[in-house]
Structure formats: structure tokens, C-alpha cells
C-alpha atoms as a PDB file:
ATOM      1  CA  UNK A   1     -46.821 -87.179 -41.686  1.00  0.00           C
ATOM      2  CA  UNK A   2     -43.343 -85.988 -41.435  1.00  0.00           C
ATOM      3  CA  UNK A   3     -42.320 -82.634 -40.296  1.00  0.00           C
ATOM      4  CA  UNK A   4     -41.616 -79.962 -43.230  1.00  0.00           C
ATOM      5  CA  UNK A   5     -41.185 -76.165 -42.875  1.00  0.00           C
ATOM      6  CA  UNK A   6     -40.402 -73.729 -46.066  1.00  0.00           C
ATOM      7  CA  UNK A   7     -37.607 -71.165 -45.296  1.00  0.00           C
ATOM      8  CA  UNK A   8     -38.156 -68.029 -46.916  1.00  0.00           C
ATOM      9  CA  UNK A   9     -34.984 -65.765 -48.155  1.00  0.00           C
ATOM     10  CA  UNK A  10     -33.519 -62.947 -50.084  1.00  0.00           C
ATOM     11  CA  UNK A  11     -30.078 -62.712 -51.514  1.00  0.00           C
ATOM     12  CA  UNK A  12     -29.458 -58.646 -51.052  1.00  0.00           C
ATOM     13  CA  UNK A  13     -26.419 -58.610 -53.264  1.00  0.00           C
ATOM     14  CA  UNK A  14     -29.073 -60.362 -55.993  1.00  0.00           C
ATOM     15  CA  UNK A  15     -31.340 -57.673 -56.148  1.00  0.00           C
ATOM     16  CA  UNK A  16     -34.059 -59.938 -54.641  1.00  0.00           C
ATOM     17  CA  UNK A  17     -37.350 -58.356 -53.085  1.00  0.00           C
ATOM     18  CA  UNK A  18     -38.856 -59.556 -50.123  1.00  0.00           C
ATOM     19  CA  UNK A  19     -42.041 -59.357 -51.482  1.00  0.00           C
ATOM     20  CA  UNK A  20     -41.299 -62.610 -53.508  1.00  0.00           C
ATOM     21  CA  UNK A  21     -38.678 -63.949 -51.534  1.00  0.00           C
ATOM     22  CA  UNK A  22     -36.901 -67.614 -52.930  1.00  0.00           C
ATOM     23  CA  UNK A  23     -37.483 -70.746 -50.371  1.00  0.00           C
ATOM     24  CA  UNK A  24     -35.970 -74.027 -49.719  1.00  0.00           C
ATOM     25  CA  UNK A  25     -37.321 -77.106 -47.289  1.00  0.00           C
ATOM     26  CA  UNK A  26     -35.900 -78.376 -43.950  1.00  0.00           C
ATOM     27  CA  UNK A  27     -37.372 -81.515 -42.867  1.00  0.00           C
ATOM     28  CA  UNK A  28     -37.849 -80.373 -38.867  1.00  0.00           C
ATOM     29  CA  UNK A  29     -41.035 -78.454 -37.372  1.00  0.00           C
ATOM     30  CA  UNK A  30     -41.286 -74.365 -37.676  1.00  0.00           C
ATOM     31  CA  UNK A  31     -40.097 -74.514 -33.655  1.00  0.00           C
ATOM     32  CA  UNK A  32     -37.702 -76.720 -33.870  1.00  0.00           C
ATOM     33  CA  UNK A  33     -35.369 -75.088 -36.933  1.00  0.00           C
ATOM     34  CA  UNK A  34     -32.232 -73.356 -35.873  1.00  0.00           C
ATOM     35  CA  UNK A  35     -29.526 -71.207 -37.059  1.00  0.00           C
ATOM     36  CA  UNK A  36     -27.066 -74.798 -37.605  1.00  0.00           C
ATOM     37  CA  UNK A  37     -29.972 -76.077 -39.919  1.00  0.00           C
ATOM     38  CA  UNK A  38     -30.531 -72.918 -42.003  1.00  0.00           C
ATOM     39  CA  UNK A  39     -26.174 -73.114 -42.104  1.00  0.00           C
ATOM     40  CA  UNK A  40     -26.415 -76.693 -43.474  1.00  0.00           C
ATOM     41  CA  UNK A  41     -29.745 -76.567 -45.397  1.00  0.00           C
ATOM     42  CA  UNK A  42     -29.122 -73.293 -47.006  1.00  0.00           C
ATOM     43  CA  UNK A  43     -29.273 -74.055 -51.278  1.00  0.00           C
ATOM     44  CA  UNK A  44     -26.617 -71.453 -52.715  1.00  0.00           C
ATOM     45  CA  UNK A  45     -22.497 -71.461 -53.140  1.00  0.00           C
ATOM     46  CA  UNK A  46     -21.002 -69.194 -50.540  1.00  0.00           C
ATOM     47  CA  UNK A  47     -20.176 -68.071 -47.212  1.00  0.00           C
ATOM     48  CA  UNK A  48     -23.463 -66.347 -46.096  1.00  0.00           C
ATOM     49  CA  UNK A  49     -24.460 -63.889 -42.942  1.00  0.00           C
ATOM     50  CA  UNK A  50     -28.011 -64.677 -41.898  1.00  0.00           C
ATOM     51  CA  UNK A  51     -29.917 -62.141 -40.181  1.00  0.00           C
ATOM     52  CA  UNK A  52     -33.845 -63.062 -39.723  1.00  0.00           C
ATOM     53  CA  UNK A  53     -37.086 -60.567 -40.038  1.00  0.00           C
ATOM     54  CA  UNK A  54     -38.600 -60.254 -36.880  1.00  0.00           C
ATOM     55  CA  UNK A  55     -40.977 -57.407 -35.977  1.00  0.00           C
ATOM     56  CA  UNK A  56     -41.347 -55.859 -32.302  1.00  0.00           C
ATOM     57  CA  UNK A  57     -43.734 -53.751 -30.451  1.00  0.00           C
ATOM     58  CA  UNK A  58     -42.523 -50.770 -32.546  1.00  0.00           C
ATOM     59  CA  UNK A  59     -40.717 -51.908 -35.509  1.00  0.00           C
ATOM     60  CA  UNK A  60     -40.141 -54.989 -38.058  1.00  0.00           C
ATOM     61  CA  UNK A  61     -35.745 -55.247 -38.025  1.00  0.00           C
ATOM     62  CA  UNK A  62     -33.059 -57.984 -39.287  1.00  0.00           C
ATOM     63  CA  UNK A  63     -32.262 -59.792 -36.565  1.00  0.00           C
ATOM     64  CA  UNK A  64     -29.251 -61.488 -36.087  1.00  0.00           C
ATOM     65  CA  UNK A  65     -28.876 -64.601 -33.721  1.00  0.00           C
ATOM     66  CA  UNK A  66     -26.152 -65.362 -31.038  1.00  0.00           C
ATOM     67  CA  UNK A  67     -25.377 -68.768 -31.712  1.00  0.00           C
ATOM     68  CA  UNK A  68     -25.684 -71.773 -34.150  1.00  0.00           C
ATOM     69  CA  UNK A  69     -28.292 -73.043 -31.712  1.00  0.00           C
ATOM     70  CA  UNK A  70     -30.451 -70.046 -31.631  1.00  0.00           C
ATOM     71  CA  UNK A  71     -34.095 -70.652 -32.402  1.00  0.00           C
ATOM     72  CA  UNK A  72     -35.049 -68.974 -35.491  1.00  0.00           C
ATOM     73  CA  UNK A  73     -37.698 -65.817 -34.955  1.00  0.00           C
ATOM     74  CA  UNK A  74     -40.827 -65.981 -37.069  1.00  0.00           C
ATOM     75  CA  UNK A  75     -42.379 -62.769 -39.139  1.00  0.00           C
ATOM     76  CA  UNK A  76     -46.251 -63.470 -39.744  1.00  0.00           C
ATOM     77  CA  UNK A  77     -46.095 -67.437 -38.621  1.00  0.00           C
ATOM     78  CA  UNK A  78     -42.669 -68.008 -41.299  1.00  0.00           C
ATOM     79  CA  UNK A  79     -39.177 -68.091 -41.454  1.00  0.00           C
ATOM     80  CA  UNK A  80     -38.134 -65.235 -43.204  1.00  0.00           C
ATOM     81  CA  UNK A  81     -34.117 -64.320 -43.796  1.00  0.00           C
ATOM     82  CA  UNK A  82     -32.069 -62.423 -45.059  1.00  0.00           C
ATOM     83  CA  UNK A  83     -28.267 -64.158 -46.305  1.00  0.00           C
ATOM     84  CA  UNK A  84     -25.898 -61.267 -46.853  1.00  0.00           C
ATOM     85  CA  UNK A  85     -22.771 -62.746 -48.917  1.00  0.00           C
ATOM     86  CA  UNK A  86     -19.532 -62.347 -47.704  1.00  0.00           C
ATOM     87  CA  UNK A  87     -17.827 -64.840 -50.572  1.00  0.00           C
ATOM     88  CA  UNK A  88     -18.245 -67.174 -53.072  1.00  0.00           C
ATOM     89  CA  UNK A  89     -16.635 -69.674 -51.288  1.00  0.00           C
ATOM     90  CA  UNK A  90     -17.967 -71.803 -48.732  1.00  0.00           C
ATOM     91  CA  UNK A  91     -16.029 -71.882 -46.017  1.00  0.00           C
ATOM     92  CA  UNK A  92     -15.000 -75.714 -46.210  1.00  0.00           C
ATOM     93  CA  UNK A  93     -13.493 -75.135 -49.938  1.00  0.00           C
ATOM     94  CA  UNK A  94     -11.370 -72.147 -48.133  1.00  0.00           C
ATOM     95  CA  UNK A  95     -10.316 -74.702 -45.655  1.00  0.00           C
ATOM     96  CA  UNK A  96      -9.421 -76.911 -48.502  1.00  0.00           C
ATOM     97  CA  UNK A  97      -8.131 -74.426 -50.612  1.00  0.00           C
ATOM     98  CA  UNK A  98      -6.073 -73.297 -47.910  1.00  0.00           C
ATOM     99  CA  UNK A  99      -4.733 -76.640 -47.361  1.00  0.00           C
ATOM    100  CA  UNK A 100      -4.153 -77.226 -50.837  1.00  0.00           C
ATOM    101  CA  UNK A 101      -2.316 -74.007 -51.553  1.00  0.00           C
ATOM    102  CA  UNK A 102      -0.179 -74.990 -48.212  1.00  0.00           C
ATOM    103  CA  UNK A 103       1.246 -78.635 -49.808  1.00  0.00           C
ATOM    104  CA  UNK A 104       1.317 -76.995 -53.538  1.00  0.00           C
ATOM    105  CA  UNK A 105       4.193 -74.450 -50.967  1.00  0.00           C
ATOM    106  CA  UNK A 106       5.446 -77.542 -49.584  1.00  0.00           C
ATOM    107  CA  UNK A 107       6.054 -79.169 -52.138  1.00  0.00           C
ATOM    108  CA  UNK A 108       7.158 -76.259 -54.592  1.00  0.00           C
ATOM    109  CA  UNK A 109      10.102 -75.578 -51.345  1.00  0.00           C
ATOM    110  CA  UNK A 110      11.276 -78.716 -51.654  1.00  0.00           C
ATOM    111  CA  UNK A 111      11.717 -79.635 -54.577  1.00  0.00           C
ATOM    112  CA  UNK A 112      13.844 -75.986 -54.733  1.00  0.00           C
ATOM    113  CA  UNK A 113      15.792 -77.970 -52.056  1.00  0.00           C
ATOM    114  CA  UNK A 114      15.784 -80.754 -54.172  1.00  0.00           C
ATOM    115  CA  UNK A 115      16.901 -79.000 -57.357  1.00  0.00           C
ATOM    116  CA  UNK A 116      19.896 -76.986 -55.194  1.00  0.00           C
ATOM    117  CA  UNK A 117      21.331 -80.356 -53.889  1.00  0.00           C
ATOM    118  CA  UNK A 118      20.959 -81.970 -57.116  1.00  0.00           C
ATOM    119  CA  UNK A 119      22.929 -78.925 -58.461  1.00  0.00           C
ATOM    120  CA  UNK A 120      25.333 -78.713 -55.908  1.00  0.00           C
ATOM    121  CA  UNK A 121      26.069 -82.152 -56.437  1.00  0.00           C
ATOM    122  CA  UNK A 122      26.546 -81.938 -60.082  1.00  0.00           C
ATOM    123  CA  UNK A 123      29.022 -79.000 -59.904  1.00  0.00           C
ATOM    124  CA  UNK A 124      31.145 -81.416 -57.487  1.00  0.00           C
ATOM    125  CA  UNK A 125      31.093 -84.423 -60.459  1.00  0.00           C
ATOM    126  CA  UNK A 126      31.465 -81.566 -62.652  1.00  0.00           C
ATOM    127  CA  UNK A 127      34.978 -79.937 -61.003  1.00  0.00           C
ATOM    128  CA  UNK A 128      36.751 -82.830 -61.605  1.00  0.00           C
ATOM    129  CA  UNK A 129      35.581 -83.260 -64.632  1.00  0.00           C
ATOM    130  CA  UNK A 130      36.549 -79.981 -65.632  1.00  0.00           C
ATOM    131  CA  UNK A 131      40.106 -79.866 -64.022  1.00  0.00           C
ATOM    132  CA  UNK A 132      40.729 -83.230 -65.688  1.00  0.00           C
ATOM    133  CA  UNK A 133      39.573 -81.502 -69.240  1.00  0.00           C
ATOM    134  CA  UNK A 134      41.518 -78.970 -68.977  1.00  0.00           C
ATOM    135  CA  UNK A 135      44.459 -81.134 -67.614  1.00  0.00           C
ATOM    136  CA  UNK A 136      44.051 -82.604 -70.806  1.00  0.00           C
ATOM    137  CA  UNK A 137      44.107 -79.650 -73.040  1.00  0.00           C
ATOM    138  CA  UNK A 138      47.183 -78.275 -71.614  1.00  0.00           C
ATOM    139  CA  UNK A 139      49.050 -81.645 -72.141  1.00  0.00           C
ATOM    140  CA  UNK A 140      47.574 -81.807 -76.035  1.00  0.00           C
ATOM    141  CA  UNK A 141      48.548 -78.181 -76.534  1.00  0.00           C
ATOM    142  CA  UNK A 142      52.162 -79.115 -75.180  1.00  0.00           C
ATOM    143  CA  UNK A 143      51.975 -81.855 -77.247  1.00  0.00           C
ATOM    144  CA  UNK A 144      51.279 -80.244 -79.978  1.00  0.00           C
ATOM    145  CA  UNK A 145      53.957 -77.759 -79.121  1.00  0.00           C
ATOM    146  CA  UNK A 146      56.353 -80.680 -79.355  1.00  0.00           C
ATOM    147  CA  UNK A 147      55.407 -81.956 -82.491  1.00  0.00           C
ATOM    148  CA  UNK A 148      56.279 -78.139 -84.099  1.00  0.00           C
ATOM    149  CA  UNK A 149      59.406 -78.187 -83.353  1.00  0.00           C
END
């Protein structure tokens, strides 16, 4: 029989009650599950803060865990959290996003570059151009100036 254990949660920001808390499935033993797994396993979009119910001597409180390889508390022989949202994003698609937004820069700068060279190059064909239009003008106006008389 393989190893299964249920983690139990509530989504604050989504009014949910912790009397009927949502669940999802990790495929490790109830001792065995830590913070990394819930991290990976957990089912929703989102960057998430996971603090755990855990109840003392004098008290039942949100824990929250030191590291990703913290063994996760139990409340009444479960896994119960709580995963307080801090975005919509996870943070991979930031990472991505970030990167994305950093070539889409990139790229946008130089092809600015691009555009000024391109443009300083055409007003250097273009000078000549112009001179030799206006060169032209001047001799068809004195031309013409010729032919009056």
C-alpha cells in the first residue's frame, strides 16, 4: 500500500472556514511531509505564506516553520494550514516575467539604437542629396534667368 496523507487548508483571503477546510494529497507518510512538499504539492495559482495549526499546553496558534525542511506540526492527528496569499503569481512566472520584461527592454533599446544609426545614416545619403538638389535649382533658376533676357 503506498503512502498517502490529506493536507487540510484554508485560503483566508477566500473567506474559507476552518471548520470545512479544502484538502489536497501528497503521496509521503503524515511524518514524513515537509514544508518543500506542501510548497510543491500545494493546488492553487499564487505565491502563498504557510503557517500550520498547532495547539500547545495553553493555546491552539498558526505556526510558522523555519525552513523548507521543517517537519510539518499536526492539530488532532492532521495537517492543518493556513496559506495566506501574498500574489497571484507564482513565484517562477515572476522570475519569468521578470526575464521576459528584461529582453522585451533589451530589445526595445536596441532597436532605438538601431533606428538612430539607421537615421543618422540616412541624413548623411540625404545631405548630399540635398546640396546636389539644390545645386540644381540654383543652376535651373539661372538658367531660366538666361533664357528671359
Amino acid at each position: 500500500m503506498k503512502a498517502f496523507t490529506l493536507i487540510y487548508y484554508i485560503v483566508p483571503q477566500d473567506n474559507d472556514d476552518v471548520e470545512i477546510p479544502n484538502a489536497f494529497g501528497i503521496g509521503k507518510q503524515i511524518d514524513q511531509v515537509t514544508l518543500k512538499d506542501i510548497k510543491s504539492s500545494f493546488p492553487l495559482q499564487g505565491e502563498y505564506i504557510f503557517r500550520f495549526r498547532y495547539k500547545t499546553s495553553h493555546n491552539t496558534v498558526w505556526l510558522d516553520l523555519p525552513t523548507d525542511t521543517s517537519q510539518i506540526p499536526l492539530f488532532n492527528n492532521r495537517i492543518l494550514l493556513k496559506a495566506t496569499r501574498i500574489s497571484w503569481e507564482s513565484p517562477n512566472n515572476q522570475n519569468q516575467q521578470t526575464q521576459g520584461q528584461q529582453q522585451v527592454n533589451s530589445t526595445a533599446q536596441q532597436q532605438s539604437q538601431n533606428q538612430s544609426t539607421t537615421q543618422q545614416v540616412f541624413a548623411q545619403f540625404q545631405q548630399p542629396q540635398q546640396n546636389q538638389q539644390q545645386v540644381q535649382m540654383q543652376q535651373q533658376s539661372q538658367n531660366q534667368n538666361l533664357i528671359d533676357f
